[in-house]
PDB file of N, CA and C in Angstrom:
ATOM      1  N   UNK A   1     -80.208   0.086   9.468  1.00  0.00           N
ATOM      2  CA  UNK A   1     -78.982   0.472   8.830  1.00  0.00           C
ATOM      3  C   UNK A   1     -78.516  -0.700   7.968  1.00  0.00           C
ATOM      4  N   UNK A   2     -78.172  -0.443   6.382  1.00  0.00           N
ATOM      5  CA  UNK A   2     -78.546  -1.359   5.915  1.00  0.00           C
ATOM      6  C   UNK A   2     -76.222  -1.366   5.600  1.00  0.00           C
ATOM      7  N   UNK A   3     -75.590  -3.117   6.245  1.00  0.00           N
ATOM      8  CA  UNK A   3     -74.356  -2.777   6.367  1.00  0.00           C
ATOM      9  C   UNK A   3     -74.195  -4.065   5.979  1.00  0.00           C
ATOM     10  N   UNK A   4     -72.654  -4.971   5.763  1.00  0.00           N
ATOM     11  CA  UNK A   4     -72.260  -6.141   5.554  1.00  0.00           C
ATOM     12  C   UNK A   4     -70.740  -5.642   6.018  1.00  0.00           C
ATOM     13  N   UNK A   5     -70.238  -6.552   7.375  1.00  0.00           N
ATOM     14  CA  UNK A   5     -68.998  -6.472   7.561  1.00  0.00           C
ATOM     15  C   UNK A   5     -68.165  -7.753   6.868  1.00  0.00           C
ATOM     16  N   UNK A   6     -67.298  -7.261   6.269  1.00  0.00           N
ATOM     17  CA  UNK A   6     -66.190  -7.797   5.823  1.00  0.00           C
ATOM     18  C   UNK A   6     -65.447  -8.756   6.048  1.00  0.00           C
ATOM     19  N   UNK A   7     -64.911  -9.198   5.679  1.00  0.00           N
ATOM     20  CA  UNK A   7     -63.730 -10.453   6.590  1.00  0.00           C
ATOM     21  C   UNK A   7     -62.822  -9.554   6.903  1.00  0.00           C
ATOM     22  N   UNK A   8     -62.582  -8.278   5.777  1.00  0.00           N
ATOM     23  CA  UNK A   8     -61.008  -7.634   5.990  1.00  0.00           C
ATOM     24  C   UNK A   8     -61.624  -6.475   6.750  1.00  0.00           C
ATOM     25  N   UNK A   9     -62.275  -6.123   7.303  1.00  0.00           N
ATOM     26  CA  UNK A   9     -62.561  -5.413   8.514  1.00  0.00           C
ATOM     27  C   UNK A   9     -63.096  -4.158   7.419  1.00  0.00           C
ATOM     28  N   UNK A  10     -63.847  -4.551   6.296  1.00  0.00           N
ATOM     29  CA  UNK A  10     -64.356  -3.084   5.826  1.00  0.00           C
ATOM     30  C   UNK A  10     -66.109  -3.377   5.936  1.00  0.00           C
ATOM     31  N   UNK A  11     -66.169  -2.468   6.172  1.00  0.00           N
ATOM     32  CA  UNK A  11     -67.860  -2.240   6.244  1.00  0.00           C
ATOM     33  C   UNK A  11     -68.554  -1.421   4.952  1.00  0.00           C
ATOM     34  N   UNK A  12     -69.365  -2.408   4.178  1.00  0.00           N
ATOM     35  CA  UNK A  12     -69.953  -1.551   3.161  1.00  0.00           C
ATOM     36  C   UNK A  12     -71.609  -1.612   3.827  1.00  0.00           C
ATOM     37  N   UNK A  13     -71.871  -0.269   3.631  1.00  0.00           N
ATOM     38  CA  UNK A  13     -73.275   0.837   4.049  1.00  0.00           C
ATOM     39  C   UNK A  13     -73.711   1.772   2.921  1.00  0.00           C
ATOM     40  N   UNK A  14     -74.409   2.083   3.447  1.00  0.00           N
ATOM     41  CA  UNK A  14     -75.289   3.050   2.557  1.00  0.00           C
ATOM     42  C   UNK A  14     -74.991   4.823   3.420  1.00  0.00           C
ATOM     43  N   UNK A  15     -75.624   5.531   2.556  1.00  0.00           N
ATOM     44  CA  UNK A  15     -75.683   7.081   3.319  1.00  0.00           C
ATOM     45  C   UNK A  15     -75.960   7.181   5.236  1.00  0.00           C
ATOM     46  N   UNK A  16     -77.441   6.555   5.067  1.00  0.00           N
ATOM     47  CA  UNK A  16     -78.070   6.307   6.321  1.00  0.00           C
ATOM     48  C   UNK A  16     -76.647   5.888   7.538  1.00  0.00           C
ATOM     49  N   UNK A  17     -76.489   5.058   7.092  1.00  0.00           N
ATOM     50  CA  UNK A  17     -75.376   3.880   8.033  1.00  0.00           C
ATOM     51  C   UNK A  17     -73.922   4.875   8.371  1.00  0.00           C
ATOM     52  N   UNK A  18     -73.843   5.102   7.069  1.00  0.00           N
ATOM     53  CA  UNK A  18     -72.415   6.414   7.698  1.00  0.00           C
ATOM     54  C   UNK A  18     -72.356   7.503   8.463  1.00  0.00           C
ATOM     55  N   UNK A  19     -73.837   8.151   8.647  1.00  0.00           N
ATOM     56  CA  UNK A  19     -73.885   8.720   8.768  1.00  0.00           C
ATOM     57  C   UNK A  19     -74.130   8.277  10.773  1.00  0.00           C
ATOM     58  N   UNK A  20     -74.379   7.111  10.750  1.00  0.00           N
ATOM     59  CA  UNK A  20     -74.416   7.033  12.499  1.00  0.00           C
ATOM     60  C   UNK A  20     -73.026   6.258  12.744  1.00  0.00           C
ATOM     61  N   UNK A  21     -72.151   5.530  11.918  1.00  0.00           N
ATOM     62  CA  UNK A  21     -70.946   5.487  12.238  1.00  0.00           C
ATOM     63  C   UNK A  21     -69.936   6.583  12.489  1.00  0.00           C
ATOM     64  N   UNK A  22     -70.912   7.656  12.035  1.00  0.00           N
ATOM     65  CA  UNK A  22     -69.231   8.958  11.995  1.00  0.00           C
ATOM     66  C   UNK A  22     -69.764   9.496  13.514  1.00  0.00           C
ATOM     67  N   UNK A  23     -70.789   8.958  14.058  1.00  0.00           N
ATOM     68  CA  UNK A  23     -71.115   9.926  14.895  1.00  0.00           C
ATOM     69  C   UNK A  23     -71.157   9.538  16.297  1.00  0.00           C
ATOM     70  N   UNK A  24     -70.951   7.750  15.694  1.00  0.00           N
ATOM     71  CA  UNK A  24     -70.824   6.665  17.279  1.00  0.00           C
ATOM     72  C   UNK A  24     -68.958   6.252  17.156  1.00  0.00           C
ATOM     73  N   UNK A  25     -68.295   6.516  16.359  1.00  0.00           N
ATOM     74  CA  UNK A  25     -66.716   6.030  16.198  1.00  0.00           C
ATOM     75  C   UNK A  25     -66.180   7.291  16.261  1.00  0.00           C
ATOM     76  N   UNK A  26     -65.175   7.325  16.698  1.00  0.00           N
ATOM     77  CA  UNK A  26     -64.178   8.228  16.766  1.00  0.00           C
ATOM     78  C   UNK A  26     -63.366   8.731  15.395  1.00  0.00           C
ATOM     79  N   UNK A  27     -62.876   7.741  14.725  1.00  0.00           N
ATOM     80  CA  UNK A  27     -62.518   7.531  13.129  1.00  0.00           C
ATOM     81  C   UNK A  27     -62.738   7.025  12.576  1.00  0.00           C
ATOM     82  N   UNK A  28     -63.489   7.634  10.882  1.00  0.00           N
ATOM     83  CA  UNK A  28     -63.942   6.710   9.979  1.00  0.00           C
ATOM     84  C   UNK A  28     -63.248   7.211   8.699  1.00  0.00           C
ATOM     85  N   UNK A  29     -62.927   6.269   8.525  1.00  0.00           N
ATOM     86  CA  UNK A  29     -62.229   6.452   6.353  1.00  0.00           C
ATOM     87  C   UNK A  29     -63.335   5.806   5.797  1.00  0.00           C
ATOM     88  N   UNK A  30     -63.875   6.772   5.035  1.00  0.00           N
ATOM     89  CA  UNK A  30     -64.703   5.997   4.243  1.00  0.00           C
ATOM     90  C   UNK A  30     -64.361   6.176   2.575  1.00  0.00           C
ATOM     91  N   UNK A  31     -64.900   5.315   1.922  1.00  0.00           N
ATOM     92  CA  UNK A  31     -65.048   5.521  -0.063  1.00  0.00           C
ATOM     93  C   UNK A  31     -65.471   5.327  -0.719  1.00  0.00           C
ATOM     94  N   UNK A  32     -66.437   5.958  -1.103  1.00  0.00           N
ATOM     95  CA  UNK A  32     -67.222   6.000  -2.332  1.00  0.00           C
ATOM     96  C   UNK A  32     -66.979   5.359  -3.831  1.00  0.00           C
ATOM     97  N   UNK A  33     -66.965   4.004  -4.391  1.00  0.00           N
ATOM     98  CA  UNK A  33     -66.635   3.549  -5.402  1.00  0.00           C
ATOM     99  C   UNK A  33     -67.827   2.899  -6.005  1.00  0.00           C
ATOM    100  N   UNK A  34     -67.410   2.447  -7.460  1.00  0.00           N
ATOM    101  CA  UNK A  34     -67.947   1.785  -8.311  1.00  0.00           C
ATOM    102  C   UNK A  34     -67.319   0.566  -8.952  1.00  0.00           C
ATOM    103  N   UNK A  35     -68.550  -0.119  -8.993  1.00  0.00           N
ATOM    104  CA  UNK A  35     -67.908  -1.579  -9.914  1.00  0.00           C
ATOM    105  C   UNK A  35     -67.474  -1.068 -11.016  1.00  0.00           C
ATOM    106  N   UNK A  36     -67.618  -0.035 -11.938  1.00  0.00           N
ATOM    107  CA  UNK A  36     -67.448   0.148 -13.586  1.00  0.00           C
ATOM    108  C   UNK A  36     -66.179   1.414 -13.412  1.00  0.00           C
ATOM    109  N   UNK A  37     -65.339   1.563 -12.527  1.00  0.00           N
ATOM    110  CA  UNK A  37     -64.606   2.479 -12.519  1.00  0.00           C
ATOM    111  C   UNK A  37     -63.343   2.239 -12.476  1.00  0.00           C
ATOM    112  N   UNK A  38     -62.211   1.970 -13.474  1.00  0.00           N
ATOM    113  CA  UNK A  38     -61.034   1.056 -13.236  1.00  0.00           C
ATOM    114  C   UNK A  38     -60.258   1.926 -12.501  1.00  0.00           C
ATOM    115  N   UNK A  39     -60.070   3.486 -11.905  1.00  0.00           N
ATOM    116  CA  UNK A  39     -59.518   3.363 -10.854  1.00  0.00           C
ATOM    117  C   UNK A  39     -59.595   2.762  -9.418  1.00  0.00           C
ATOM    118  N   UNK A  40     -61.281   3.275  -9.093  1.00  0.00           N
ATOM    119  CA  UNK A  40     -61.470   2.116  -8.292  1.00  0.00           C
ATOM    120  C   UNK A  40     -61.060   0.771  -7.902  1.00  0.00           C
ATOM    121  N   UNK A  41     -61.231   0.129  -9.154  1.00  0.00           N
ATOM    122  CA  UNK A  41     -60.550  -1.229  -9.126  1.00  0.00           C
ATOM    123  C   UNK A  41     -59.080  -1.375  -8.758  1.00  0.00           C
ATOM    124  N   UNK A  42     -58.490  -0.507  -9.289  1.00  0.00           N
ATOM    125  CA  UNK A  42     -56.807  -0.775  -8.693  1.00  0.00           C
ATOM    126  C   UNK A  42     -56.779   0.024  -7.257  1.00  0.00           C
ATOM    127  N   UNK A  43     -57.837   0.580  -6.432  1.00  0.00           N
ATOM    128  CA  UNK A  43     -57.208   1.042  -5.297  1.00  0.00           C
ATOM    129  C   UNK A  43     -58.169   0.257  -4.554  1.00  0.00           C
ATOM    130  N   UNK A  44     -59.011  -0.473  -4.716  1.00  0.00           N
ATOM    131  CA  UNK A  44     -59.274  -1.188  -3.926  1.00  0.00           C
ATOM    132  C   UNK A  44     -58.663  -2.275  -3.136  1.00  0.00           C
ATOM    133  N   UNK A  45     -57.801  -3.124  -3.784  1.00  0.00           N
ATOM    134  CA  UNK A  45     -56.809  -4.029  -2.886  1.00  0.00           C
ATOM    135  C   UNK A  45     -56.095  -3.071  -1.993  1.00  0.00           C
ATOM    136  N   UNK A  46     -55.554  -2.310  -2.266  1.00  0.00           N
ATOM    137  CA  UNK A  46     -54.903  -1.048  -1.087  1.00  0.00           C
ATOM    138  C   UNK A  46     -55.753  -0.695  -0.122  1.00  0.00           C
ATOM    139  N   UNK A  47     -57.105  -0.415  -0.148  1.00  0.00           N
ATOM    140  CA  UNK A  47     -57.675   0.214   0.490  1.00  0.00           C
ATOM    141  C   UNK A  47     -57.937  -1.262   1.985  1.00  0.00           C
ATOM    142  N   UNK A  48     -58.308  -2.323   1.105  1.00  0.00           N
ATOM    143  CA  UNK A  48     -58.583  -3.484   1.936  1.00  0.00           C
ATOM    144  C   UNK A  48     -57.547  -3.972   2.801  1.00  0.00           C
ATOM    145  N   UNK A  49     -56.474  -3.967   2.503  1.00  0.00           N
ATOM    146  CA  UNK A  49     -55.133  -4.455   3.453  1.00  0.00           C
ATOM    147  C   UNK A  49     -55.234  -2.924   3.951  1.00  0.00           C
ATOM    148  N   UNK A  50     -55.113  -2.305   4.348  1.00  0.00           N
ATOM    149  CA  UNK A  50     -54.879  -0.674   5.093  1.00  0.00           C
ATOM    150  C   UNK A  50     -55.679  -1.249   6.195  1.00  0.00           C
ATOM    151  N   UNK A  51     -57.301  -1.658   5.863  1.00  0.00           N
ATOM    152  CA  UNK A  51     -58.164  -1.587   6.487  1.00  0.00           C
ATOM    153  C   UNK A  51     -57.930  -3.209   7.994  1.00  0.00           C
ATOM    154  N   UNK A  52     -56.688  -3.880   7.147  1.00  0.00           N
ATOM    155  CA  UNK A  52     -56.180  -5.261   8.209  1.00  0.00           C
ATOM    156  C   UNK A  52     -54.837  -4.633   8.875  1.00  0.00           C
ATOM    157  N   UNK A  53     -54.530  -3.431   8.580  1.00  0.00           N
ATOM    158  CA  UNK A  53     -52.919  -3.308   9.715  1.00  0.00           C
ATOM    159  C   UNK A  53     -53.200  -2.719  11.033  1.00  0.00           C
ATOM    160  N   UNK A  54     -52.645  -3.001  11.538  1.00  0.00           N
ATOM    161  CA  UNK A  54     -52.939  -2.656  13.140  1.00  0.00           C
ATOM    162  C   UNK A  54     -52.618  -1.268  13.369  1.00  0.00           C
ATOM    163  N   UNK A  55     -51.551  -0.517  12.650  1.00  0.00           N
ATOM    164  CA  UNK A  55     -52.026   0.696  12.871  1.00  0.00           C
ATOM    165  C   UNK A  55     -53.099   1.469  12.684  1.00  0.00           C
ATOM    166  N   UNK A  56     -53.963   1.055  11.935  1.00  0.00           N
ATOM    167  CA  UNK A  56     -55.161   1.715  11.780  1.00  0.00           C
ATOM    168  C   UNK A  56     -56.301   1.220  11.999  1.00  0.00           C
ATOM    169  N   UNK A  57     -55.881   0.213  13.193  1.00  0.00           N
ATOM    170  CA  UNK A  57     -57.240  -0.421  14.226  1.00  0.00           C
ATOM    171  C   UNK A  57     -58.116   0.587  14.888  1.00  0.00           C
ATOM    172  N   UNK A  58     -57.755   1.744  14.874  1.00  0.00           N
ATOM    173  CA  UNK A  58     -58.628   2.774  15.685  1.00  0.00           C
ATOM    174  C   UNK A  58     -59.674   3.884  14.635  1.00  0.00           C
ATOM    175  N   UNK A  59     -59.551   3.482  13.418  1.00  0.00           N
ATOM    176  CA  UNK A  59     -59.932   3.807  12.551  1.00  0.00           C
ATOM    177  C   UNK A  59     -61.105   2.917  11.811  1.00  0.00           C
ATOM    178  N   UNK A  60     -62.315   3.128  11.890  1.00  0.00           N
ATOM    179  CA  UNK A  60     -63.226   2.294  10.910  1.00  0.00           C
ATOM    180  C   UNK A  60     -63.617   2.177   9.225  1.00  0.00           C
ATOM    181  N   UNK A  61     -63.263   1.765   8.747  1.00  0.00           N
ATOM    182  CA  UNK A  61     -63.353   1.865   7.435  1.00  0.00           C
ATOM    183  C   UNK A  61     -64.199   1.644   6.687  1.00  0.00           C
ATOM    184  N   UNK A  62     -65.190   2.275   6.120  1.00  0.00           N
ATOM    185  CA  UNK A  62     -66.217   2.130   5.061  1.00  0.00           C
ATOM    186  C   UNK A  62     -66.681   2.385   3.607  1.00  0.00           C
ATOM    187  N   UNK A  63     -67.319   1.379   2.915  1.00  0.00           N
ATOM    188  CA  UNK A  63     -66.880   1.726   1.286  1.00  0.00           C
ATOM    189  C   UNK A  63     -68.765   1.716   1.412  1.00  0.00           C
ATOM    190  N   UNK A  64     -68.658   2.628   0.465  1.00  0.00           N
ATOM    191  CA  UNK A  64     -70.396   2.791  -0.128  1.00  0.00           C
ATOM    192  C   UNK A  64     -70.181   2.952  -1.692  1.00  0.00           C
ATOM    193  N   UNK A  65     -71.404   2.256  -2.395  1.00  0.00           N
ATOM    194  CA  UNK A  65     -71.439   2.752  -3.850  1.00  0.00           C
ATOM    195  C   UNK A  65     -71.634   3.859  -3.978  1.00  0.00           C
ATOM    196  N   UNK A  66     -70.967   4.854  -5.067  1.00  0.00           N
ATOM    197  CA  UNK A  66     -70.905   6.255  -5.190  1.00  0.00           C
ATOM    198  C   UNK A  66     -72.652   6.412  -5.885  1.00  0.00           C
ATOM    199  N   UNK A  67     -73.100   5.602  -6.383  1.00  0.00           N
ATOM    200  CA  UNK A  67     -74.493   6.106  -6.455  1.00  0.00           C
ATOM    201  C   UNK A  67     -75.389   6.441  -5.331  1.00  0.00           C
ATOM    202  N   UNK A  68     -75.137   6.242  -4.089  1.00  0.00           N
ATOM    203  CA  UNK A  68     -75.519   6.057  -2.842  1.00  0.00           C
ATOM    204  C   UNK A  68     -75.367   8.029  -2.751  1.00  0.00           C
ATOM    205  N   UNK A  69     -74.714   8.445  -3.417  1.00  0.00           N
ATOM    206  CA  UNK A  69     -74.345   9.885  -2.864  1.00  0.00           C
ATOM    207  C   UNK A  69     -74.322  10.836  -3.464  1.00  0.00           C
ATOM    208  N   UNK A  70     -75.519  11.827  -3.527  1.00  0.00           N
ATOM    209  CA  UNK A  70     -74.913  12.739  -4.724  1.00  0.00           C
ATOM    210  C   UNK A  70     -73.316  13.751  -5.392  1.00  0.00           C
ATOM    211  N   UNK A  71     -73.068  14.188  -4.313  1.00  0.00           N
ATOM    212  CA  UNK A  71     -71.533  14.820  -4.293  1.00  0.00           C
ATOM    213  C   UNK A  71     -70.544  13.669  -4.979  1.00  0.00           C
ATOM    214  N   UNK A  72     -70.779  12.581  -4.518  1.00  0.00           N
ATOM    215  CA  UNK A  72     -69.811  11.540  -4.722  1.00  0.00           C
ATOM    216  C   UNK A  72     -69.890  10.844  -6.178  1.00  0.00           C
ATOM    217  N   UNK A  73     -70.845  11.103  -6.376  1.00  0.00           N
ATOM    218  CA  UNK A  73     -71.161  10.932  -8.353  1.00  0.00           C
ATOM    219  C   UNK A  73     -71.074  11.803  -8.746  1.00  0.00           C
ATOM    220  N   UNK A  74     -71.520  12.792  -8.238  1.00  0.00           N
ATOM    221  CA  UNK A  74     -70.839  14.561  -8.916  1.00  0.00           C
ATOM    222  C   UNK A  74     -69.216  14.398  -9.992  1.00  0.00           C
ATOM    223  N   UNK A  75     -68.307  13.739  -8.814  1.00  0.00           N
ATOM    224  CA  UNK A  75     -66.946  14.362  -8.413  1.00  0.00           C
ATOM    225  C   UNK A  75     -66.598  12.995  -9.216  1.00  0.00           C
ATOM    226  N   UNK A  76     -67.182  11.698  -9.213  1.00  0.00           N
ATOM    227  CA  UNK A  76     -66.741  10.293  -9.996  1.00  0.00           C
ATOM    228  C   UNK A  76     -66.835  10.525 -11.292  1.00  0.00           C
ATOM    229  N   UNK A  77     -68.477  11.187 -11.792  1.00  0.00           N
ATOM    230  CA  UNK A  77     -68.342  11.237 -13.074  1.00  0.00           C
ATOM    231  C   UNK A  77     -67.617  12.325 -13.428  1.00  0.00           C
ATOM    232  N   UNK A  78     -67.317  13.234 -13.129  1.00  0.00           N
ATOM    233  CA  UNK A  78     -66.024  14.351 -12.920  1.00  0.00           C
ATOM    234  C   UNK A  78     -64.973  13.852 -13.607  1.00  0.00           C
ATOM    235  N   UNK A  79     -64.210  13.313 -12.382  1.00  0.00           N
ATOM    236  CA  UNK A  79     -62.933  13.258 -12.699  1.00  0.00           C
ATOM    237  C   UNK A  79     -62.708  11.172 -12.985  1.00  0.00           C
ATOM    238  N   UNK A  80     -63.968  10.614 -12.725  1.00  0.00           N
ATOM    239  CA  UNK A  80     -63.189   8.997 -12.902  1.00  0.00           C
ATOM    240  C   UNK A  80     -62.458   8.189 -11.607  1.00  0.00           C
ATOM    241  N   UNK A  81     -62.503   9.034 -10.388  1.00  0.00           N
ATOM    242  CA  UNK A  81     -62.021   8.066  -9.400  1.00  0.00           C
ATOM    243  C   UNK A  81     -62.622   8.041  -8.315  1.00  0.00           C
ATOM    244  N   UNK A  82     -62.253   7.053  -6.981  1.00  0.00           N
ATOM    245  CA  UNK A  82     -63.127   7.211  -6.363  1.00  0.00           C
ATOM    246  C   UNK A  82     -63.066   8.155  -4.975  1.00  0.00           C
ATOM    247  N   UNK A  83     -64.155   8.789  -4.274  1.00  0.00           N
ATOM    248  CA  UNK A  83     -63.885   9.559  -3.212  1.00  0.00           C
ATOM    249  C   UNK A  83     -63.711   9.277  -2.213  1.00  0.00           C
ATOM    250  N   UNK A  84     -62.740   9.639  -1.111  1.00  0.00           N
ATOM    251  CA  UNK A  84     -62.625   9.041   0.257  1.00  0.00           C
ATOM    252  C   UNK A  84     -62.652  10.458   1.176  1.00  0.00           C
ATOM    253  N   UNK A  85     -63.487  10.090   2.025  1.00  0.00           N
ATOM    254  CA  UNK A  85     -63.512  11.320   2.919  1.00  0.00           C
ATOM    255  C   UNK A  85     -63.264  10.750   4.831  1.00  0.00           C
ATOM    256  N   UNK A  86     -62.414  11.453   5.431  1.00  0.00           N
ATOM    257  CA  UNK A  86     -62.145  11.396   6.250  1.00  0.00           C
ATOM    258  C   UNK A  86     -62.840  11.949   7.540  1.00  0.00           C
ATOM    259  N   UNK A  87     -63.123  11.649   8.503  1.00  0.00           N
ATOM    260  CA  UNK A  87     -64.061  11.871   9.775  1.00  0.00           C
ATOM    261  C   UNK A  87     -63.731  12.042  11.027  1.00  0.00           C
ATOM    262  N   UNK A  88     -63.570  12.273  11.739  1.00  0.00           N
ATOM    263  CA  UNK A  88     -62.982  12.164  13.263  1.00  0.00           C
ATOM    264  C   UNK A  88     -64.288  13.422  14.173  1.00  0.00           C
ATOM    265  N   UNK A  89     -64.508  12.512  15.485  1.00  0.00           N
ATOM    266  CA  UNK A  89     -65.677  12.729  16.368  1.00  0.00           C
ATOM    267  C   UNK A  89     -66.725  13.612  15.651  1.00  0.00           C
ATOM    268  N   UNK A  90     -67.291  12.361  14.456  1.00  0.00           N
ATOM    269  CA  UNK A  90     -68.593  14.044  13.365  1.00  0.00           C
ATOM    270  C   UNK A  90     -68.869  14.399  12.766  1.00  0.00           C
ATOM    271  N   UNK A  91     -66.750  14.946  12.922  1.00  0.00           N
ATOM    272  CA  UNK A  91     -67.111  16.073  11.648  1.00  0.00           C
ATOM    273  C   UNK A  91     -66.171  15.702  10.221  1.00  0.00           C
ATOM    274  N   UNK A  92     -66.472  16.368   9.489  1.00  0.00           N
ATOM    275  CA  UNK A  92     -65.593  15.290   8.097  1.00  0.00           C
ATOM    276  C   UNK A  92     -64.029  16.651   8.467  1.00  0.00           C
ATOM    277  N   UNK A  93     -63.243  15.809   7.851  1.00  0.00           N
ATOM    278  CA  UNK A  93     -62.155  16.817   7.873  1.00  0.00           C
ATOM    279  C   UNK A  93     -61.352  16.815   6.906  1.00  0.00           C
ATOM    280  N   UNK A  94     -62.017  16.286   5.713  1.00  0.00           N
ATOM    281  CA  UNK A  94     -61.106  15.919   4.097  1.00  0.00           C
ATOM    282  C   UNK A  94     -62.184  14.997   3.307  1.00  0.00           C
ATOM    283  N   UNK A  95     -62.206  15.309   2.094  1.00  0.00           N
ATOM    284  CA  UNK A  95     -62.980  14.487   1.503  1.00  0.00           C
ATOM    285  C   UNK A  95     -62.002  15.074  -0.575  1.00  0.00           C
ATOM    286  N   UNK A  96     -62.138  14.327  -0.974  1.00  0.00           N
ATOM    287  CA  UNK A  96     -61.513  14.254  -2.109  1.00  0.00           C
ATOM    288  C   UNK A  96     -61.641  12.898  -2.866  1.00  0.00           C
ATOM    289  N   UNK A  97     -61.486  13.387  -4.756  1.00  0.00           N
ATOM    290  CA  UNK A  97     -61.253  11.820  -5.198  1.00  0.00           C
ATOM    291  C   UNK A  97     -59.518  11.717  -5.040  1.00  0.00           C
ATOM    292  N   UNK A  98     -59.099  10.642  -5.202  1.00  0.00           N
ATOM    293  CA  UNK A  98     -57.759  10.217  -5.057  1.00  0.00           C
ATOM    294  C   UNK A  98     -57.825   9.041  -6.017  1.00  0.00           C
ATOM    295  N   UNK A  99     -56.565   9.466  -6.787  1.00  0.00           N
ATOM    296  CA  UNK A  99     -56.475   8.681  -7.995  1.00  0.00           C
ATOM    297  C   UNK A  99     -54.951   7.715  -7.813  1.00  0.00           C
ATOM    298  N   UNK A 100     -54.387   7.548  -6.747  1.00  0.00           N
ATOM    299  CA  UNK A 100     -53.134   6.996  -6.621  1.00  0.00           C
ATOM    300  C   UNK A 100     -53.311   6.349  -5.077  1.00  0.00           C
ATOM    301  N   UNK A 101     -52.909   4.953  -5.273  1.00  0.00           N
ATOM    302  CA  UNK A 101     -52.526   4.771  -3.537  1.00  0.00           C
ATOM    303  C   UNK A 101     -51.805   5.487  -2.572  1.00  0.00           C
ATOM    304  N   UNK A 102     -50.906   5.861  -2.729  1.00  0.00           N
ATOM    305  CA  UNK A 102     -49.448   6.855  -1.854  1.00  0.00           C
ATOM    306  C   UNK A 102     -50.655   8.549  -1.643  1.00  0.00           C
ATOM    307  N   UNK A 103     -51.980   8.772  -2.146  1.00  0.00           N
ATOM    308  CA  UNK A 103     -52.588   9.517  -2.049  1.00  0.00           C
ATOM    309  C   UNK A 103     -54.056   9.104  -1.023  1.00  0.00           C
ATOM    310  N   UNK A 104     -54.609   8.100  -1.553  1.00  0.00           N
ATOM    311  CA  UNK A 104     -55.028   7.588  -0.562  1.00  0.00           C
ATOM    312  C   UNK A 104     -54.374   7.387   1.194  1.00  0.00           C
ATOM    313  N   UNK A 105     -53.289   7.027   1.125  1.00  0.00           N
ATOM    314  CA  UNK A 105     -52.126   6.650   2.194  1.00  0.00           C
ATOM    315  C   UNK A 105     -51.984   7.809   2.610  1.00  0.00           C
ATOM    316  N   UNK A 106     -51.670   8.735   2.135  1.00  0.00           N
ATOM    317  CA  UNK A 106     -51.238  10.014   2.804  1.00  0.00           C
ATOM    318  C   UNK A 106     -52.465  10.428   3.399  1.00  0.00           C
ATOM    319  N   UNK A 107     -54.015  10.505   2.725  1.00  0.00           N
ATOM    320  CA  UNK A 107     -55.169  11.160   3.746  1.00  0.00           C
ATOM    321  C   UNK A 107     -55.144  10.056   4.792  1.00  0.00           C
ATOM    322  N   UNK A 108     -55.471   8.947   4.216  1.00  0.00           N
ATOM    323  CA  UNK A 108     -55.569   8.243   6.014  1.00  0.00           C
ATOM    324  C   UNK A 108     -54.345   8.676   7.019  1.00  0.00           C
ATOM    325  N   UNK A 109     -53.270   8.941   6.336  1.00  0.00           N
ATOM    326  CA  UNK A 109     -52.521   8.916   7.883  1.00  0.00           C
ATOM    327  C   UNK A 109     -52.370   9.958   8.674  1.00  0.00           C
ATOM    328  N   UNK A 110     -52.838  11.422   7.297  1.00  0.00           N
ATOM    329  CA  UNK A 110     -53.713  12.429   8.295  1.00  0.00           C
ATOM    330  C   UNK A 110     -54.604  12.273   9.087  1.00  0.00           C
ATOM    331  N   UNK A 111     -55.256  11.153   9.216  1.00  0.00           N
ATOM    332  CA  UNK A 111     -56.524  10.857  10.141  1.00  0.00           C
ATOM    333  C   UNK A 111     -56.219  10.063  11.472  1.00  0.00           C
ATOM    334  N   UNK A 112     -55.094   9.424  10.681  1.00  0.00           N
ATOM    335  CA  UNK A 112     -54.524   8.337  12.052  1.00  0.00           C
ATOM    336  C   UNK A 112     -53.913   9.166  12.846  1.00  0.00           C
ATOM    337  N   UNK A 113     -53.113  10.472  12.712  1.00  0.00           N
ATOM    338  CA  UNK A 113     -52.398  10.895  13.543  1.00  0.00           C
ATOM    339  C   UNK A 113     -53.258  11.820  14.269  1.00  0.00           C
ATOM    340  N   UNK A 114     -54.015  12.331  13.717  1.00  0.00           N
ATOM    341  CA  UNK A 114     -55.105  13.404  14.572  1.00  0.00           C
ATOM    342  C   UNK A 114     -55.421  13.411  15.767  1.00  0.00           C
ATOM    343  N   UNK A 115     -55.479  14.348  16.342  1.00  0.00           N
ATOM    344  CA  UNK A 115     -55.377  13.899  18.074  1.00  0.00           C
ATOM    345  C   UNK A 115     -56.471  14.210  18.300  1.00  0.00           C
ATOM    346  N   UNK A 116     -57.689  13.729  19.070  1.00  0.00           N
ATOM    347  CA  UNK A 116     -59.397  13.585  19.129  1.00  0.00           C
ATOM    348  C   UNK A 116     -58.878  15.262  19.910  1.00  0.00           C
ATOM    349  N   UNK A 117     -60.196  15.712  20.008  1.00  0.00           N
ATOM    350  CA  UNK A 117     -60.284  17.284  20.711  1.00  0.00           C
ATOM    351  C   UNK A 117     -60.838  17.073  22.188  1.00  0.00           C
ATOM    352  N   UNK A 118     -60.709  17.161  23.263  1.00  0.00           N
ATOM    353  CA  UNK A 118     -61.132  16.495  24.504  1.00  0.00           C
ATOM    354  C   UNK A 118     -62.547  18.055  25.103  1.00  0.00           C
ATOM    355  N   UNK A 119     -63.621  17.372  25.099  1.00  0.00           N
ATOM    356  CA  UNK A 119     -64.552  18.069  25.552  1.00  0.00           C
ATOM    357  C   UNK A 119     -64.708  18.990  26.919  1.00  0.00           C
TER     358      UNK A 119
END
């Protein structure tokens, strides 16, 4: 699994790698970006401090290059921003581009509040 953890607690991976984090963590935010995409660029400092507050210590956070994904270059060269899709025990439960922080913010905290489903 090819990964590099962060200082700010984000994990950048590839397809392979997300795909056994969504399935060994309970919650994962992940996002699909690019170096050449200036929304990207402005939601990335947001995305990185989110990924240091303690409310969303129970949450793992992962960024992959959107070339890494077909859907996720689909939807970049689309619309220009980048995609974040949301996970809990699996299964995805939101995935979208998001072109504003306070939009970003709002899917994660659909994820933070989610109550796991007990087997």
């Amino acid at each position: 699994m090819l990964e590099n953890l962060l200082s700010n607690g984000i994990i950048d991976t590839n397809d392979e790698g997300l795909r056994q984090y969504i399935h060994d963590r309970l919650k994962v935010f992940a996002t699909f970006t690019s170096n050449n995409c200036p929304i990207c660029e402005l939601l990335a400092p947001g995305f990185e401090h989110l990924a240091d507050e303690e409310q969303y210590q129970g949450i793992l956070f992962v960024r992959l290059d959107f070339a890494e994904n077909p859907v996720a270059k689909l939807l970049m060269n689309k619309r220009g921003a980048p995609f974040f899709v949301s996970y809990c025990q699996g299964r995805m439960l939101e995935c979208d581009t998001r072109e504003t922080e306070a939009a970003m913010l709002a899917q994660l905290n659909r994820l933070r509040v989610l109550m796991p489903v007990s087997a």
